[in-house]
PDB file of N, CA and C in Angstrom:
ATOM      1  N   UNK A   1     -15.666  -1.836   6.736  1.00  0.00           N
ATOM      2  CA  UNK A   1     -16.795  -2.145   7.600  1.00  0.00           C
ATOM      3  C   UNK A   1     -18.008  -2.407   6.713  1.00  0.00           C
ATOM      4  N   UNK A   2     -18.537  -3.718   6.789  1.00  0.00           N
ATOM      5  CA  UNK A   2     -19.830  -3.611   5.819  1.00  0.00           C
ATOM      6  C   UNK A   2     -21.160  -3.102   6.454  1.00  0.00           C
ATOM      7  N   UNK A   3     -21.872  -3.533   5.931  1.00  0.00           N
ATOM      8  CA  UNK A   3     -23.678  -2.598   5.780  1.00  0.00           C
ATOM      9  C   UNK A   3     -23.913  -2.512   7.834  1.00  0.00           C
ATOM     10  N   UNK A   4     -23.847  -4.167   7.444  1.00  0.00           N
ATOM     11  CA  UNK A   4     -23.898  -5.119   8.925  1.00  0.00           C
ATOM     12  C   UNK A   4     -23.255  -4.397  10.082  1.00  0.00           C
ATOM     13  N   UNK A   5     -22.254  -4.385   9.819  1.00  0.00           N
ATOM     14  CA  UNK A   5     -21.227  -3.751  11.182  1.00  0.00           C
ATOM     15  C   UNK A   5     -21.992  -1.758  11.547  1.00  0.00           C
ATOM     16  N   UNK A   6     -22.153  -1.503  10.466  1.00  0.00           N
ATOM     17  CA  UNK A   6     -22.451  -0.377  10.435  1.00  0.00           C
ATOM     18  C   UNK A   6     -23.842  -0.235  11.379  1.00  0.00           C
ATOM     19  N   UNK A   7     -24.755  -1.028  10.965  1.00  0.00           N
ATOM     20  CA  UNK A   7     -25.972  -0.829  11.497  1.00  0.00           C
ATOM     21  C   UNK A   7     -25.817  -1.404  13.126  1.00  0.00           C
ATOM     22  N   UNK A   8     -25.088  -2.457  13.106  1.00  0.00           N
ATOM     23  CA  UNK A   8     -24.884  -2.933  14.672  1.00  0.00           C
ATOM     24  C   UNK A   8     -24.301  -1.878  15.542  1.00  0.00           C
ATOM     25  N   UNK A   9     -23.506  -0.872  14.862  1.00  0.00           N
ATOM     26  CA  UNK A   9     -22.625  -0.131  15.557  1.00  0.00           C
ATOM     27  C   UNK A   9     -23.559   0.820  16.017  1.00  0.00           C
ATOM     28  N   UNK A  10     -24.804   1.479  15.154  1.00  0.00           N
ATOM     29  CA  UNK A  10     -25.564   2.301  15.283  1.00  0.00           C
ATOM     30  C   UNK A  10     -26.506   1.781  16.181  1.00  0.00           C
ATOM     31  N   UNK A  11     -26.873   0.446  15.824  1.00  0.00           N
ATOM     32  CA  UNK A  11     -27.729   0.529  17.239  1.00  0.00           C
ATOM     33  C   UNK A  11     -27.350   0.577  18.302  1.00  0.00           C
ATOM     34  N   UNK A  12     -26.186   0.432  18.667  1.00  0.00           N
ATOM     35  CA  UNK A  12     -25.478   0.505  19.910  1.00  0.00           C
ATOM     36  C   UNK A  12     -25.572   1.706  20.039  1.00  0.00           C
ATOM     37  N   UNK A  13     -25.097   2.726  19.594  1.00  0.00           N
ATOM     38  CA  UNK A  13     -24.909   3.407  19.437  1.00  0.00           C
ATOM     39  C   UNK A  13     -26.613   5.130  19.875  1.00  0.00           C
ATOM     40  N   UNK A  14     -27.476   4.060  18.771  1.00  0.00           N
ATOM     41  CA  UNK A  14     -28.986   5.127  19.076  1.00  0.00           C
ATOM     42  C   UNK A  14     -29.814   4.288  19.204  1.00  0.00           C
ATOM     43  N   UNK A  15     -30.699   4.881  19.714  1.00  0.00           N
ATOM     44  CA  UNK A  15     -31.945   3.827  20.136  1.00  0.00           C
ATOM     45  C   UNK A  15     -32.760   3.534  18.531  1.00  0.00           C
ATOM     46  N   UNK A  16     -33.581   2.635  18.441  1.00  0.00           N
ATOM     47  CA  UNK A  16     -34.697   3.153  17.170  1.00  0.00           C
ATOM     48  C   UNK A  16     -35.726   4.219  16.608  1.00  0.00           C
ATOM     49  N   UNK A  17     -35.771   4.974  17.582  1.00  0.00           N
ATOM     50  CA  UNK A  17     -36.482   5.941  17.104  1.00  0.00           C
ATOM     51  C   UNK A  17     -35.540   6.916  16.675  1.00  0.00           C
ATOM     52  N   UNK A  18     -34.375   7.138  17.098  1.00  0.00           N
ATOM     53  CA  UNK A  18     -33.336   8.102  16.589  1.00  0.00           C
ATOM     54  C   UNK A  18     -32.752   7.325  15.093  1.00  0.00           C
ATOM     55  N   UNK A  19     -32.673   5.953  14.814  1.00  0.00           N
ATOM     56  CA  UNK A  19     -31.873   5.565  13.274  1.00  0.00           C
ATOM     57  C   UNK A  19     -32.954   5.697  12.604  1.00  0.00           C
ATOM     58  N   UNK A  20     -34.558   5.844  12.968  1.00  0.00           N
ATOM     59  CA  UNK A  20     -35.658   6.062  12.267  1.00  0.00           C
ATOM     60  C   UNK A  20     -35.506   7.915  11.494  1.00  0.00           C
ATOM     61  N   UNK A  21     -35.332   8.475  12.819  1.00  0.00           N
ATOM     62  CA  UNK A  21     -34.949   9.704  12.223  1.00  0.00           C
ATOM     63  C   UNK A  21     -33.997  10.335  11.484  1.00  0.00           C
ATOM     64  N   UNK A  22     -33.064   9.444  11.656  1.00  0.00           N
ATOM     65  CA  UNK A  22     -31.903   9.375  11.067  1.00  0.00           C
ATOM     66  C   UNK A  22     -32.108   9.270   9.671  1.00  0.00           C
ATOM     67  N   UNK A  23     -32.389   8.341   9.147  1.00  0.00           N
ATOM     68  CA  UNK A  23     -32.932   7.404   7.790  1.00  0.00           C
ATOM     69  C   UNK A  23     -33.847   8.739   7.225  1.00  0.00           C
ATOM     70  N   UNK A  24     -35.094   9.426   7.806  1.00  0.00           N
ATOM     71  CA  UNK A  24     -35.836   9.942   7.242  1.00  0.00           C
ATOM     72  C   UNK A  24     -35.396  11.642   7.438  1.00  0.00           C
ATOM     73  N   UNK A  25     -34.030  12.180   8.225  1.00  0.00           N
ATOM     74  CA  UNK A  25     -32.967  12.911   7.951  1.00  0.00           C
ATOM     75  C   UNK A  25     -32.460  13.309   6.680  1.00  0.00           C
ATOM     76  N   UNK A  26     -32.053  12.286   6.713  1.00  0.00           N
ATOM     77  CA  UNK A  26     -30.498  12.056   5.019  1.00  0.00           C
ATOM     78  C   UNK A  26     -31.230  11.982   4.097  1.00  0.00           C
ATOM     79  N   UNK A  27     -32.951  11.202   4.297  1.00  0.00           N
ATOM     80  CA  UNK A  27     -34.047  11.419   2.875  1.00  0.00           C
ATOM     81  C   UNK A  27     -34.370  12.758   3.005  1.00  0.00           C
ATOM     82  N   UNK A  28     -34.098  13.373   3.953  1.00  0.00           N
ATOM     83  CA  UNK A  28     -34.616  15.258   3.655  1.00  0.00           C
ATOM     84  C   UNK A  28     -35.886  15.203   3.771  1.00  0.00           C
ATOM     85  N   UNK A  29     -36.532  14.244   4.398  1.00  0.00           N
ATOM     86  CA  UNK A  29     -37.992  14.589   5.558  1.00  0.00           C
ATOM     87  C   UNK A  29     -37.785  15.276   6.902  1.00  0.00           C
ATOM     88  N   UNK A  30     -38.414  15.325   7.411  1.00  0.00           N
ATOM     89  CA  UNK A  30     -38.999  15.881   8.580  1.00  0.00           C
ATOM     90  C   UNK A  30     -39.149  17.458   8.534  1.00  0.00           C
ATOM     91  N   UNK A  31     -39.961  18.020  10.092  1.00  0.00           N
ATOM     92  CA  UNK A  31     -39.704  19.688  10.056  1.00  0.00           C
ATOM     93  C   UNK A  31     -38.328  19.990  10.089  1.00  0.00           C
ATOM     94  N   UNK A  32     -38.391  21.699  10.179  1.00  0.00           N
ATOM     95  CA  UNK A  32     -36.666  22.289  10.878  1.00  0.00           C
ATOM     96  C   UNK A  32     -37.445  21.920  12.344  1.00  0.00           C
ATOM     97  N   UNK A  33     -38.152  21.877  13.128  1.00  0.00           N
ATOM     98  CA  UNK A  33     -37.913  22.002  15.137  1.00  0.00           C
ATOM     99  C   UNK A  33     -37.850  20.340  15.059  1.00  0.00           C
ATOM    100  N   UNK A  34     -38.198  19.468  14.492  1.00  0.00           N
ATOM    101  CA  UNK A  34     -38.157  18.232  14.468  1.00  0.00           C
ATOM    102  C   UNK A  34     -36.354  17.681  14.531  1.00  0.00           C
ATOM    103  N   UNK A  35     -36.049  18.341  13.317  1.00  0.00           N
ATOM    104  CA  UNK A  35     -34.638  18.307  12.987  1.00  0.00           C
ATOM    105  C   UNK A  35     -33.201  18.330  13.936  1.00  0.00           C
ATOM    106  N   UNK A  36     -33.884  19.681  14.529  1.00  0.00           N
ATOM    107  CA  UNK A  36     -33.088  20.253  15.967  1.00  0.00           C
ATOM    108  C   UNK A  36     -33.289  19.524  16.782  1.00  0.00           C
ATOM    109  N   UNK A  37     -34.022  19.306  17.035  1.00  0.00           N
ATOM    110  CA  UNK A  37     -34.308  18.374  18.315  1.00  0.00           C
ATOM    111  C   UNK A  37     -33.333  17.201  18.313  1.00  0.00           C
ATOM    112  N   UNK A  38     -33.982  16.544  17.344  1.00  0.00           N
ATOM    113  CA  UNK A  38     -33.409  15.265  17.391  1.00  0.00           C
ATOM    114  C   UNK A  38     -31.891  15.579  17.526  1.00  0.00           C
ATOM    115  N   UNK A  39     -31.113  16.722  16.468  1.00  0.00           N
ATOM    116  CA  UNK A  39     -29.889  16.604  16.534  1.00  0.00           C
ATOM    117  C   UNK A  39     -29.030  16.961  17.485  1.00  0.00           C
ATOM    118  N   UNK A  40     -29.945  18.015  18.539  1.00  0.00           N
ATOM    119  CA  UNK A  40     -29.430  18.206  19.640  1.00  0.00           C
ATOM    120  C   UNK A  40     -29.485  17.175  20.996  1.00  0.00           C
ATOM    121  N   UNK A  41     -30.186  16.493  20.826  1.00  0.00           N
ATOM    122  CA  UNK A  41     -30.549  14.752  21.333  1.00  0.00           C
ATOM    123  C   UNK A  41     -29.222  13.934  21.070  1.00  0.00           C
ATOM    124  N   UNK A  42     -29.119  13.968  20.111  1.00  0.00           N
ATOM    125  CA  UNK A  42     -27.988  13.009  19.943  1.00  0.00           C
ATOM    126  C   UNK A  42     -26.554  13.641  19.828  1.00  0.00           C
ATOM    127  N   UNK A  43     -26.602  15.221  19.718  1.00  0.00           N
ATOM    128  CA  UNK A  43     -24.965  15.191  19.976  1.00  0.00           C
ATOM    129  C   UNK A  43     -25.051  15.421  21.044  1.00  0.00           C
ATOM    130  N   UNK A  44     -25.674  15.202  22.374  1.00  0.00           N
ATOM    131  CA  UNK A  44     -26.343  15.861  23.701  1.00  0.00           C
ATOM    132  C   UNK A  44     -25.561  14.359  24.249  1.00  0.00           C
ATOM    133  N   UNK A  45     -26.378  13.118  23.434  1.00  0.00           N
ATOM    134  CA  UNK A  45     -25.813  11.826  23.720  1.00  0.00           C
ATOM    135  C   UNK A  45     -24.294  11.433  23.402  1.00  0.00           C
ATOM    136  N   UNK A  46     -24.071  11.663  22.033  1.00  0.00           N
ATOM    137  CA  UNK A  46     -22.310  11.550  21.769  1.00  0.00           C
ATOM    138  C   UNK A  46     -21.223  12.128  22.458  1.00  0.00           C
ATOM    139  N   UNK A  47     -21.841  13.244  22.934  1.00  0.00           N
ATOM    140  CA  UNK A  47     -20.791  14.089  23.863  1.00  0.00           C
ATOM    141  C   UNK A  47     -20.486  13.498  25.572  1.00  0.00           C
ATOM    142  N   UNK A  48     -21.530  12.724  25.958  1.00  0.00           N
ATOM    143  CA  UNK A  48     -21.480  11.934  26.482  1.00  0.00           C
ATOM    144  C   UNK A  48     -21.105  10.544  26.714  1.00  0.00           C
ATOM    145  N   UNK A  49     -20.968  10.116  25.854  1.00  0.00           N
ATOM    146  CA  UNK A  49     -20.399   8.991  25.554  1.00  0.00           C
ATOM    147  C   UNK A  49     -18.926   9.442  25.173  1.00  0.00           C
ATOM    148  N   UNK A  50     -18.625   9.839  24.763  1.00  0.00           N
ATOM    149  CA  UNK A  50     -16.997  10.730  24.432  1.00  0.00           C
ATOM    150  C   UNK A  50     -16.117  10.635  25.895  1.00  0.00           C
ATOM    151  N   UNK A  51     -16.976  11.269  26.953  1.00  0.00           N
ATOM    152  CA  UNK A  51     -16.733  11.834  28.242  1.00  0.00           C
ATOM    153  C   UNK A  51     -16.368  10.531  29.405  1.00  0.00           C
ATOM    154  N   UNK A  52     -16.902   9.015  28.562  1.00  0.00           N
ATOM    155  CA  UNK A  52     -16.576   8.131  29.385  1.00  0.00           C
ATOM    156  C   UNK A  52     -15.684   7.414  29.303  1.00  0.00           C
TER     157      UNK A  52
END
């Protein structure tokens, strides 16, 4: 899968403000309640999407 497929998949996948957080995640920015959030946001979303 290249760069391309990857990022298409993700946006499908999260909106932009979540691959924003994402990106500045894996760089080891943000707070810890920032962190949680978001990550409970999105496995809140994946688990949902799983379910369909």
């Amino acid at each position: 899968m290249s760069t391309n497929q990857v990022i298409i998949s993700m946006e499908n996948l999260l909106n932009n403000e979540e691959i924003d957080w994402l990106v500045k995640f894996l760089a080891g920015k943000g707070s810890n309640d920032e962190i949680i959030e978001k990550i409970v946001r999105i496995t809140t979303k994946l688990e949902k999407m799983k379910r369909r």
